[in-house]
Protein backbone atom coordinates (compact mmCIF):
# COMPACT_ATOMS: atom_id res chain seq x y z
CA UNK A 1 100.25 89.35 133.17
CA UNK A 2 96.43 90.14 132.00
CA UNK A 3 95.52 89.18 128.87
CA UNK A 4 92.68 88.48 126.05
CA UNK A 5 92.80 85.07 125.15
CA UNK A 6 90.52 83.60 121.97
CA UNK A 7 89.80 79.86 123.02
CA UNK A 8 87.02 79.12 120.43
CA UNK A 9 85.87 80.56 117.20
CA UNK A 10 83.00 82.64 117.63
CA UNK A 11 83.27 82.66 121.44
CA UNK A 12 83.70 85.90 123.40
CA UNK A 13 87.53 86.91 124.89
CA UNK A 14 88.54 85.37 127.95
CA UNK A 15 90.56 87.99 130.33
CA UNK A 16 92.74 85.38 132.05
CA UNK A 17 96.22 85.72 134.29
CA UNK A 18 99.04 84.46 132.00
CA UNK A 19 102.30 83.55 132.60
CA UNK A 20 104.95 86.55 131.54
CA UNK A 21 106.63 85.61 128.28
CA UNK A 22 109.98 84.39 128.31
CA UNK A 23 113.04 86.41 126.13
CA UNK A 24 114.78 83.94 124.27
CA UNK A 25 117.59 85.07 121.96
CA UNK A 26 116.84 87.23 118.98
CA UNK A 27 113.66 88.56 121.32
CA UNK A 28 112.93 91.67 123.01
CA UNK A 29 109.78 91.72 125.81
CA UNK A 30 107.81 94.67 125.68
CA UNK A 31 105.34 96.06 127.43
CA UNK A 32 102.39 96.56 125.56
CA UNK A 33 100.86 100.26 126.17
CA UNK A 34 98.38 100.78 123.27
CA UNK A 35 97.32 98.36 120.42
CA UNK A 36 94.64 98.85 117.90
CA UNK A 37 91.64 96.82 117.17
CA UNK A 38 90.93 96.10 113.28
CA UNK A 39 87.96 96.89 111.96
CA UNK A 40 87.16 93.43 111.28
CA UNK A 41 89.08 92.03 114.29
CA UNK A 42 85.26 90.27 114.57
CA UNK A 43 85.02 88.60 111.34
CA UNK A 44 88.80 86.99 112.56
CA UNK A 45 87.51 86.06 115.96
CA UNK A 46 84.58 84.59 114.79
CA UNK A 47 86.17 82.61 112.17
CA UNK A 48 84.48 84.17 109.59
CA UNK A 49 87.87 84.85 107.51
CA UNK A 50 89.28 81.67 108.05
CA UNK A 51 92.51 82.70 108.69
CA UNK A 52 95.37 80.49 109.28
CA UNK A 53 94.91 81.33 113.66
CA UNK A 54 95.76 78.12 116.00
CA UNK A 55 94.01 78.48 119.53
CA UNK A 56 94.27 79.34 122.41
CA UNK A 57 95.80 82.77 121.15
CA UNK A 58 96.36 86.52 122.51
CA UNK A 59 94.76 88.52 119.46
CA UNK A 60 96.29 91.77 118.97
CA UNK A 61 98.30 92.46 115.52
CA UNK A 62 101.22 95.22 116.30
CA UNK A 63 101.56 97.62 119.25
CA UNK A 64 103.06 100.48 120.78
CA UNK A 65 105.11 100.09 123.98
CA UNK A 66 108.38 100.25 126.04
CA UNK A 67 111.50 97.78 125.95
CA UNK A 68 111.43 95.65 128.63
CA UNK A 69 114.34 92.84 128.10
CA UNK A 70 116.63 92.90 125.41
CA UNK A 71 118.65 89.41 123.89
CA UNK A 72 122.01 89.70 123.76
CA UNK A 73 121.78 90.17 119.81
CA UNK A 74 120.33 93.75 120.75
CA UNK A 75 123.11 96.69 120.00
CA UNK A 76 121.28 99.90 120.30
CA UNK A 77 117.41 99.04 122.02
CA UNK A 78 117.56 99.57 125.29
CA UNK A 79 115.15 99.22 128.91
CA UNK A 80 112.61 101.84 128.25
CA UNK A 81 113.04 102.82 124.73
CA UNK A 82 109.50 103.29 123.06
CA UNK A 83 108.72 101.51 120.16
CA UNK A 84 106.14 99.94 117.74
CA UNK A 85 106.20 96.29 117.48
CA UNK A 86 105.36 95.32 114.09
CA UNK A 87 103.38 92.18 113.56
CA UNK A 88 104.85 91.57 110.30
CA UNK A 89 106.90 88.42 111.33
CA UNK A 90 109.35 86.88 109.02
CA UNK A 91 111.28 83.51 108.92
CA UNK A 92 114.95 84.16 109.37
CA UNK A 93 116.46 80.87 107.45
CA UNK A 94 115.23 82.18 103.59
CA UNK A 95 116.12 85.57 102.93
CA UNK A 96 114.77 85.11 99.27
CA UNK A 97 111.47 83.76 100.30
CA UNK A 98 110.74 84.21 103.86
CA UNK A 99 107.56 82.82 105.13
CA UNK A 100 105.20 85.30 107.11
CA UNK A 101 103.12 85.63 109.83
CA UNK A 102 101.18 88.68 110.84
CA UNK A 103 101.73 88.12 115.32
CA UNK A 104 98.04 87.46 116.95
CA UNK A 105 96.23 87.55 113.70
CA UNK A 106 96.94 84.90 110.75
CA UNK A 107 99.84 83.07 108.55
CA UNK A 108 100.13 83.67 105.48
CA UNK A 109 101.03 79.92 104.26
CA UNK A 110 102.42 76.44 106.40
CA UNK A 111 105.75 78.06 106.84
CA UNK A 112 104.04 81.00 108.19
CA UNK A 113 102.05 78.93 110.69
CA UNK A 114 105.03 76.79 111.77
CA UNK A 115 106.66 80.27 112.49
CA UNK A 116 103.45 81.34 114.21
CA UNK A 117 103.35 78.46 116.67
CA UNK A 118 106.78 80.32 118.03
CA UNK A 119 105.64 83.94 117.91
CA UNK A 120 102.52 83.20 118.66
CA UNK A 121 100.67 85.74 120.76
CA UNK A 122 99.54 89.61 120.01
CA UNK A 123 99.32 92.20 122.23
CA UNK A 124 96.34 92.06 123.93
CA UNK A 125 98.51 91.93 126.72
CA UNK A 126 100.34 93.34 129.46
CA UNK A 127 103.75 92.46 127.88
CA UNK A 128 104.52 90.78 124.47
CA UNK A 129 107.65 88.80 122.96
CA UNK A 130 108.70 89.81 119.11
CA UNK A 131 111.67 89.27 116.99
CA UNK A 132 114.25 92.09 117.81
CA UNK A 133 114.51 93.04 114.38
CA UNK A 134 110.27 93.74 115.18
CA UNK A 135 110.86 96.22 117.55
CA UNK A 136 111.32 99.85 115.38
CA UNK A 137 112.37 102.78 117.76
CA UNK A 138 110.01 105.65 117.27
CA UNK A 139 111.88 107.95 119.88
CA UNK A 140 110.53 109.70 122.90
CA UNK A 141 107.17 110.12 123.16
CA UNK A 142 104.30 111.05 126.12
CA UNK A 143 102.71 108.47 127.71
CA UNK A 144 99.15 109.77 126.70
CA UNK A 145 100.16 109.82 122.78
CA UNK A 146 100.59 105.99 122.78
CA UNK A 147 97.18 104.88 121.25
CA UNK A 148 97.66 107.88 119.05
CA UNK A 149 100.97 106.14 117.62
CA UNK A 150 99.24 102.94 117.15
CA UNK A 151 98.23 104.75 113.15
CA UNK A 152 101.17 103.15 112.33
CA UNK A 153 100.01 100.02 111.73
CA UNK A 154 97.50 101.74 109.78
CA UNK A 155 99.46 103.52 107.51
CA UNK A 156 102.44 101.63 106.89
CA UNK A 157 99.96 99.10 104.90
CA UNK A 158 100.05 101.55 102.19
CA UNK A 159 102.78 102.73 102.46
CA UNK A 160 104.44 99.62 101.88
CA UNK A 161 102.45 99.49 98.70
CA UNK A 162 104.23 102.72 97.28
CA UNK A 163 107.44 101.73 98.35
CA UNK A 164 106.39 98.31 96.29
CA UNK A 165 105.38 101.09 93.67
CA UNK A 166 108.49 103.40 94.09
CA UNK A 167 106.22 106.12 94.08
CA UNK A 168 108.26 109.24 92.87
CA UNK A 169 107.41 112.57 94.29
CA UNK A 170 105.59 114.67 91.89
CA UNK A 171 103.32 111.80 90.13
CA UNK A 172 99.70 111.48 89.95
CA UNK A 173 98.75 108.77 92.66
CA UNK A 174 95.27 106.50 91.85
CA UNK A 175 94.06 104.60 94.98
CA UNK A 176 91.39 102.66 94.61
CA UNK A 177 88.91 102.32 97.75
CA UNK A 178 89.68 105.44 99.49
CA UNK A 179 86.97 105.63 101.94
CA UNK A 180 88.25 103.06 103.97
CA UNK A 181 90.10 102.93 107.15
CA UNK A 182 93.31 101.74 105.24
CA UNK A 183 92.26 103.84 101.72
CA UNK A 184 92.01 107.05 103.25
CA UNK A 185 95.62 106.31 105.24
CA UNK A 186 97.12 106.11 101.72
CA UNK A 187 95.49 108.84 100.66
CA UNK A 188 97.77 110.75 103.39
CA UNK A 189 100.62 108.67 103.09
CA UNK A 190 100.88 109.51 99.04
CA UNK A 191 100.85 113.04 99.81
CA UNK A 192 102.89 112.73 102.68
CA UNK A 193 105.55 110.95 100.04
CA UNK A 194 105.27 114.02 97.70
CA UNK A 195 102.45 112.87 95.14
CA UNK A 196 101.29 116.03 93.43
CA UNK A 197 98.05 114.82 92.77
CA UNK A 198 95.99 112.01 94.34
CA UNK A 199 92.94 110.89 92.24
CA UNK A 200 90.55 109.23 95.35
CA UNK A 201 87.69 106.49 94.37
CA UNK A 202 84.67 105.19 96.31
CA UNK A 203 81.17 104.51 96.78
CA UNK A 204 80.65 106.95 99.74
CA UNK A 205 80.63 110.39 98.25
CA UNK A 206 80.57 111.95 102.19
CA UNK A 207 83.66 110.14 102.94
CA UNK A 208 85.22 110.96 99.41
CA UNK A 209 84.17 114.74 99.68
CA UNK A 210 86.14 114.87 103.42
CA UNK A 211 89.23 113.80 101.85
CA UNK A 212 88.93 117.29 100.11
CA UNK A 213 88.52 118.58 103.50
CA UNK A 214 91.30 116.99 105.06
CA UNK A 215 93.70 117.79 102.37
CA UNK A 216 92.83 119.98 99.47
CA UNK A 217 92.86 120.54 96.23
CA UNK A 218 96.10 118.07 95.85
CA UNK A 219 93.12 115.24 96.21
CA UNK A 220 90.39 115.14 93.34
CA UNK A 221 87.72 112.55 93.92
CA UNK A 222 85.59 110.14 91.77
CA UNK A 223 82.55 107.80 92.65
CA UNK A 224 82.79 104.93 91.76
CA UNK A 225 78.99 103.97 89.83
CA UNK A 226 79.89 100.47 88.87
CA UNK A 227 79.70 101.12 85.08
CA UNK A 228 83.30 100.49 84.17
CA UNK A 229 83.66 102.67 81.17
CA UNK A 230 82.34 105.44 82.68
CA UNK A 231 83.54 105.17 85.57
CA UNK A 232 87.46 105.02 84.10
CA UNK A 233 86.25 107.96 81.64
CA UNK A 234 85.66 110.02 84.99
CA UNK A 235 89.13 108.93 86.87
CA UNK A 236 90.54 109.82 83.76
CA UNK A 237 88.94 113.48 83.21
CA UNK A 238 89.92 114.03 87.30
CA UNK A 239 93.74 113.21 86.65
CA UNK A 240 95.96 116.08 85.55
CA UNK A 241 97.39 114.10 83.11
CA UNK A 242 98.73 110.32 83.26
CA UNK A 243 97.91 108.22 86.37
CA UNK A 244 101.80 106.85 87.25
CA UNK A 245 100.84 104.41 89.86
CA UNK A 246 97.51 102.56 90.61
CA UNK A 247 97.28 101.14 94.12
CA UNK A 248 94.34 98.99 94.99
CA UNK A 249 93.21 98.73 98.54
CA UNK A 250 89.68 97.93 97.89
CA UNK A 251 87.82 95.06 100.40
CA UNK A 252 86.80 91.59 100.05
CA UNK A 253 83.12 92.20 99.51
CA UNK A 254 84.62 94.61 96.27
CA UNK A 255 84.55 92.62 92.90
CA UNK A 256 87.46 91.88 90.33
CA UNK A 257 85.47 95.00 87.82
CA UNK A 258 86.35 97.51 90.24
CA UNK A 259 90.03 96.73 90.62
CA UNK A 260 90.19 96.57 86.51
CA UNK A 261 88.32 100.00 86.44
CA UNK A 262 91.38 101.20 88.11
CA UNK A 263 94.18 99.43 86.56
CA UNK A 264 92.80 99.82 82.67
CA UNK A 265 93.37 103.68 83.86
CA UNK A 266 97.13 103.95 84.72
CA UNK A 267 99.52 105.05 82.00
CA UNK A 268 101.49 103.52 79.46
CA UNK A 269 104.80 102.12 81.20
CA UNK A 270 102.59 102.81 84.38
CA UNK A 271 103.11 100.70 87.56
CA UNK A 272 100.03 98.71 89.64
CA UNK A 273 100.11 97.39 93.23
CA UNK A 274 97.03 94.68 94.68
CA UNK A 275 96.83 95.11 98.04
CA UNK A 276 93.43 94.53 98.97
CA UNK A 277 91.08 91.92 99.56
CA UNK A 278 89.13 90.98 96.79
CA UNK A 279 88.48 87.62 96.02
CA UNK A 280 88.76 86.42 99.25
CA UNK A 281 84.97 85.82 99.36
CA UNK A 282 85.13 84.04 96.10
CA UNK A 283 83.79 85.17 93.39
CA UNK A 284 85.27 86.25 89.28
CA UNK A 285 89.02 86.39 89.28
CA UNK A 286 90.89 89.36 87.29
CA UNK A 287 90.59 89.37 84.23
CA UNK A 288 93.13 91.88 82.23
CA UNK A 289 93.77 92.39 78.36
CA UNK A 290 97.44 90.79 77.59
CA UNK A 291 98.36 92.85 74.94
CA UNK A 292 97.53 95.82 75.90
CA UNK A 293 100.14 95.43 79.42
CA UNK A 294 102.29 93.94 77.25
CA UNK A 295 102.36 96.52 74.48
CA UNK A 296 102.29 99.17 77.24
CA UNK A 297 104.88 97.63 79.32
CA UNK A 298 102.66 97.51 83.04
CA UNK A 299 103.98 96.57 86.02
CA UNK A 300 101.62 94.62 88.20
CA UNK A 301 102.58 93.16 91.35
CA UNK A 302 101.25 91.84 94.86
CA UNK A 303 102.12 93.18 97.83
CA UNK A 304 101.34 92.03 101.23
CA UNK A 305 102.33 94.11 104.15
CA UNK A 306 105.75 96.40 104.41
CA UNK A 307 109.46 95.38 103.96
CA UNK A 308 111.46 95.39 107.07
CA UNK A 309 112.81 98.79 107.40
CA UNK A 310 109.02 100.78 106.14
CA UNK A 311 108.47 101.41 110.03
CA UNK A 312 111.44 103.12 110.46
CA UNK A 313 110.83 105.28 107.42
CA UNK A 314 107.42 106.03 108.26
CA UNK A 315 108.67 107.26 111.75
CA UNK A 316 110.43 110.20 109.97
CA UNK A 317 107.27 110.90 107.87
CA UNK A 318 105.35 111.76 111.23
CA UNK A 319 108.35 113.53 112.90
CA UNK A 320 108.86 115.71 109.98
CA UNK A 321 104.97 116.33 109.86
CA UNK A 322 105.13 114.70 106.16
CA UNK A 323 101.88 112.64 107.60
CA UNK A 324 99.77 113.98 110.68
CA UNK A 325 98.86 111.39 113.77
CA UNK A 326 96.21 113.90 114.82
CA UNK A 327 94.11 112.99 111.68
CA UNK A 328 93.09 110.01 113.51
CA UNK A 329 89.98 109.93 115.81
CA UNK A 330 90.60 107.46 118.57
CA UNK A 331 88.30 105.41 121.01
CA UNK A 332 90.24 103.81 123.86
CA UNK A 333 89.26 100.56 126.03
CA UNK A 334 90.91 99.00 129.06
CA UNK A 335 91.56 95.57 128.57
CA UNK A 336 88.79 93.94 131.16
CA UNK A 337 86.78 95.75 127.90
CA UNK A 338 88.97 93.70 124.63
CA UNK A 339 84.75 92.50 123.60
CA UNK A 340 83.83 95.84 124.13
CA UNK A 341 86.57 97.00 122.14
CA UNK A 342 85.98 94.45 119.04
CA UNK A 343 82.52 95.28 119.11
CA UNK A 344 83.46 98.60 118.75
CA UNK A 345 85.28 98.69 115.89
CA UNK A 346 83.77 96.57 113.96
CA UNK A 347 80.37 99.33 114.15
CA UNK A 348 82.51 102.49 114.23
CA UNK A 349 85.30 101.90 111.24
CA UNK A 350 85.87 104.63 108.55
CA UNK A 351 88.59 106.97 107.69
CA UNK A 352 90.46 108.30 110.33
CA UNK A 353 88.82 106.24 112.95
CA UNK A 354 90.87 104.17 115.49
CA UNK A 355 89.74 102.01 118.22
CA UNK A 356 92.51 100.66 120.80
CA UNK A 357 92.94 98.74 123.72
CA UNK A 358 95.28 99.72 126.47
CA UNK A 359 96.59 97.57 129.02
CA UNK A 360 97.08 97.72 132.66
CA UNK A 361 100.69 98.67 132.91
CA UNK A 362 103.35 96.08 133.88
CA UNK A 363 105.27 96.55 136.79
């Protein structure tokens, strides 16, 4: 098979013949139609993030494609069955505590590097091998609609925030960094959920003021100035009434006073998810007032990625038209083009903006 291979930090793709992976039990090969490129795909490629990435590697974190091989653990996939292969990777032997790896782009901790080493490559690929459990039907679907399907990987990160939230439908939704490609996604993924208001925060009052486009008057939008008690004075006048559920999505070059702009603005018995990057580049840590979480009885919690089964509920979201693929703006590449592609992304990102690569099909 063709394939993008990362042999050096900071050194361009290689497109290289491979050898076709191997099923092993508990595996299903696919092959690989459509899989997106991050926006800072780059910053991982040239080592910049410092993620937990052995090499030689296939890059390429989730994917949309067709069954090719199932393992005889496999009850209902079958040969052809479309499907998005999540990258979310977990270790089978601690149901408790499993270690993770995202497939093609980083580990999460040693565990999740020793289980990397396995499931190793991503799917800039003709074909890919995941865990079967990794393969989530998403039911017929036209050929040309693949890289369209791809969103997925974009919008079950927040969405696996609210489900961390258990966002009821009917409450007032806070997400912090919605101008961003995954901020704006929950943006639509809240509503999509039932949130009867979404209060939307940024620095980029044109991207802010198309959420209002996109979706109406459900969304009411703030600024963000960088003062922080005016700036939580002016999430707080835009809210109907209590903010139920803070999620923060903001990026690493954000600081620590944003995300407690935010969370200072949620409710009593109010519940906050981190999902973003900040503090990744270093920098002041959070720094939140005891009593007053403790006297208001705040949930705060972490929450990387999605739980197992969020693909398959996020599936029914787009069939029922709960949340709309054609949002999503997409720029496709072949392969022979995966620099192209990175480069790409990393200049075009914003909401609603998705840049794929698609490779040659398998025979």
């Amino acid at each position: 098979m063709k394939a993008a291979v990362l042999k050096q930090f900071g050194s361009p793709l290689a497109i290289e013949t491979l050898p076709d992976p191997v099923l092993g039990t508990g595996e299903v090969i696919v092959d690989v139609m459509a899989s997106r490129v991050l926006a800072y795909a780059n910053e991982v490629l040239s080592g910049e993030r410092k993620y937990l990435l052995e090499l030689p590697v296939v890059p390429g974190p989730g994917a949309i494609g067709r069954v090719r091989a199932t393992g005889p653990d496999a009850t209902h996939l079958a040969t052809g069955d479309w499907v998005y292969c999540d990258p979310t990777v977990r270790s089978r032997d601690d149901a408790l505590a499993p270690d993770i790896a995202l497939q093609g782009l980083t580990a999460g901790s040693d565990g999740g590097l020793r289980l990397a080493r396995y499931f190793h490559d991503g799917a800039w690929a003709g074909q890919m091998r995941v865990p079967t459990e990794n393969a989530a039907r998403i039911g017929s679907i036209a050929e040309a609609d693949a890289a369209r399907w791809c969103a997925l990987g974009t919008l079950l990160v927040p969405y696996g925030g609210f489900l961390a939230a258990q966002l009821q439908a009917g409450e007032t939704v806070l997400v912090n960094g919605a101008t961003g490609s995954f901020g704006s996604a929950a943006v639509a993924v809240a509503l999509g959920m039932g949130a009867a208001c979404v209060i939307a925060t940024g620095r980029n009052e044109k991207a802010l003021a198309d959420l209002v486009r996109r979706f109406g008057p459900r969304v009411r939008i703030v600024p963000m100035r960088g003062e922080e008690d005016d700036d939580r004075k002016r999430i707080l006048q835009a809210a109907p009434g209590g903010i139920d559920c803070v999620l923060d999505i903001l990026p690493p070059a954000a600081n620590a006073m944003q995300v407690r702009t935010a969370i200072l603005a949620v409710r009593p018995y109010g519940r906050v998810v981190l999902m973003g990057g900040v503090g990744m580049l270093g920098g002041a840590g959070l720094d939140l007032p005891y009593s007053w979480m403790m006297r208001n009885c705040i949930t705060l919690r972490g929450q990387w990625m999605y739980p197992p089964h969020a693909a398959h509920l996020m599936v029914g979201l787009v069939r029922a038209g709960l949340v709309r693929l054609d949002q999503f703006e997409i720029t496709a590449f072949a392969l022979d083009d995966a620099n192209a592609a990175v480069a790409h992304a990393a200049s075009n990102s914003g909401p609603f903006r998705m840049t794929v690569i698609e490779p040659p099909r398998s025979r």
